[in-house]
Protein backbone atom coordinates (compact mmCIF):
# COMPACT_ATOMS: atom_id res chain seq x y z
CA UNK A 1 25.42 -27.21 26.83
CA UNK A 2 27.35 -27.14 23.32
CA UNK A 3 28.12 -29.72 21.65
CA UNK A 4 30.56 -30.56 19.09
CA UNK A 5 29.95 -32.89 16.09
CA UNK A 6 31.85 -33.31 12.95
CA UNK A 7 31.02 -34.66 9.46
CA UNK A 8 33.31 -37.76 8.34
CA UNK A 9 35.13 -37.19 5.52
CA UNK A 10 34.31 -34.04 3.61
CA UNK A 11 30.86 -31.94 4.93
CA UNK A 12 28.56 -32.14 2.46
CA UNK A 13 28.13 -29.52 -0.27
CA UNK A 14 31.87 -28.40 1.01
CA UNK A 15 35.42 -29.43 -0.21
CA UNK A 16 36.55 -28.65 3.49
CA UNK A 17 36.18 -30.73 6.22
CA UNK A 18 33.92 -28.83 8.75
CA UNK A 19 32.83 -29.05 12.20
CA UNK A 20 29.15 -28.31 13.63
CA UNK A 21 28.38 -26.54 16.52
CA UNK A 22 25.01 -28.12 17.90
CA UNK A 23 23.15 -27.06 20.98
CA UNK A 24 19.88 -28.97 21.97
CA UNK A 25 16.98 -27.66 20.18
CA UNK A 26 18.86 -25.17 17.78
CA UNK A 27 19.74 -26.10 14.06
CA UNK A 28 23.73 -26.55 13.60
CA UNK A 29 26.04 -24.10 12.21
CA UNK A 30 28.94 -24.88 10.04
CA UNK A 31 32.36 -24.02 11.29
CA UNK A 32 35.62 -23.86 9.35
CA UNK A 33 38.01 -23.89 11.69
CA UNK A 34 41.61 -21.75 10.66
CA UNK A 35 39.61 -19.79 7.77
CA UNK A 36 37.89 -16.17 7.35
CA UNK A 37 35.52 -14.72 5.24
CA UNK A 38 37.43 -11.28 5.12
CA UNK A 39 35.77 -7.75 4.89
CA UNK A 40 31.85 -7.92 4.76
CA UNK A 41 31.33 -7.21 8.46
CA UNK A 42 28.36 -5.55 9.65
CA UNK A 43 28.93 -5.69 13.35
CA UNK A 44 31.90 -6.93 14.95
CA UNK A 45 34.31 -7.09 17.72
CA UNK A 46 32.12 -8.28 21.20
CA UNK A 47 33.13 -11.03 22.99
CA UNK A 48 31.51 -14.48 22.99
CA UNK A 49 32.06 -17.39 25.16
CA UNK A 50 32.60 -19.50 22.15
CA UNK A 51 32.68 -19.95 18.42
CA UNK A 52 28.92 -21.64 18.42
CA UNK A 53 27.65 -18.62 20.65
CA UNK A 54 29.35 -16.56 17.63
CA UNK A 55 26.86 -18.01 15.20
CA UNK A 56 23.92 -17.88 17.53
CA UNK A 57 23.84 -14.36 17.33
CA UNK A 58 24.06 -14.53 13.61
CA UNK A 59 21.17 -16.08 13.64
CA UNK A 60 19.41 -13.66 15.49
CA UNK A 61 21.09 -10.28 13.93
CA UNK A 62 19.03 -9.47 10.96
CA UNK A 63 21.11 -9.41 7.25
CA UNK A 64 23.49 -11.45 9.35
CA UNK A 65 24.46 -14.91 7.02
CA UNK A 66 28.02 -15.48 8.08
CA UNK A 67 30.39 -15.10 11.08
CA UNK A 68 34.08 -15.42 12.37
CA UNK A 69 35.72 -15.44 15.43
CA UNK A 70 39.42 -14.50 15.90
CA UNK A 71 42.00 -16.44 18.85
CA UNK A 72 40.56 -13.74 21.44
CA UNK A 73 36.82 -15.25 20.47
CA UNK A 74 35.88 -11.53 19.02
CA UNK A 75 33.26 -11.87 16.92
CA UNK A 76 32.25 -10.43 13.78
CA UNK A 77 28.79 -10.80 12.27
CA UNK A 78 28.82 -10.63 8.15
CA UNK A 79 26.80 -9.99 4.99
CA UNK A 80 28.62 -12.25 2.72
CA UNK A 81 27.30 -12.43 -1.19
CA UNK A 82 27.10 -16.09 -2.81
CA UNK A 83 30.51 -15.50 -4.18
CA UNK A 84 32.19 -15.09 -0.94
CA UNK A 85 35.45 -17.32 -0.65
CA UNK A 86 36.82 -18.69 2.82
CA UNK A 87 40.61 -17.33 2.80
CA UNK A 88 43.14 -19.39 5.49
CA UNK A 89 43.31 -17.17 8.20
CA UNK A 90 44.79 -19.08 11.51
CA UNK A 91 43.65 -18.41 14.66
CA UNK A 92 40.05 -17.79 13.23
CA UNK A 93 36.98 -19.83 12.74
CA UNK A 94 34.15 -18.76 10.08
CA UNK A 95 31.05 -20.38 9.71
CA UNK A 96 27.61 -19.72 8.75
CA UNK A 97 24.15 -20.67 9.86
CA UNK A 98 23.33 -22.86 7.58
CA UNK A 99 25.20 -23.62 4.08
CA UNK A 100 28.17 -21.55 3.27
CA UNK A 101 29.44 -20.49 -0.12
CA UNK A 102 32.78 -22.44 -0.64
């Protein structure tokens, strides 16, 4: 079971408001809901159920720190450097596991 839970206000460490994706047991990943981190893709296009099942793999994919899924729920898998900047993109999420650059 997935569930959603949301930070009031602004997510910490973010200027964005964000969403979590929390299953039992597994640490939550940040989602940005209508944003991309573009280019830095190191495996992409498969299909996932949903966007926290996007960032599950992440988690598992080794070099993987960041993720986005497009309307379809394609996912992409990323390498994204500390400098990376979320770019509106609607239709997508992007999130990472963990704490993502702004």
């Amino acid at each position: 079971m997935l569930v959603i839970a949301g930070c009031v206000g602004l997510c910490p460490g973010s200027a964005l408001p964000a969403t979590t994706a929390v299953a039992p047991g597994v640490e939550p990943c940040a989602i940005f809901t209508g944003y991309d981190y573009r280019g830095y893709d190191i495996l992409k296009e498969f299909f996932v159920w949903s966007v926290g099942e996007c960032c599950q793999r992440c988690k598992s994919y080794p070099g993987c720190n960041a993720w986005a899924t497009d309307a379809s729920l394609r996912c992409y898998l990323k390498t994204i450097p500390p400098t990376a900047v979320r770019t509106v993109s609607p239709g997508q999420n992007a999130g990472c596991p963990g704490s993502c650059p702004s």
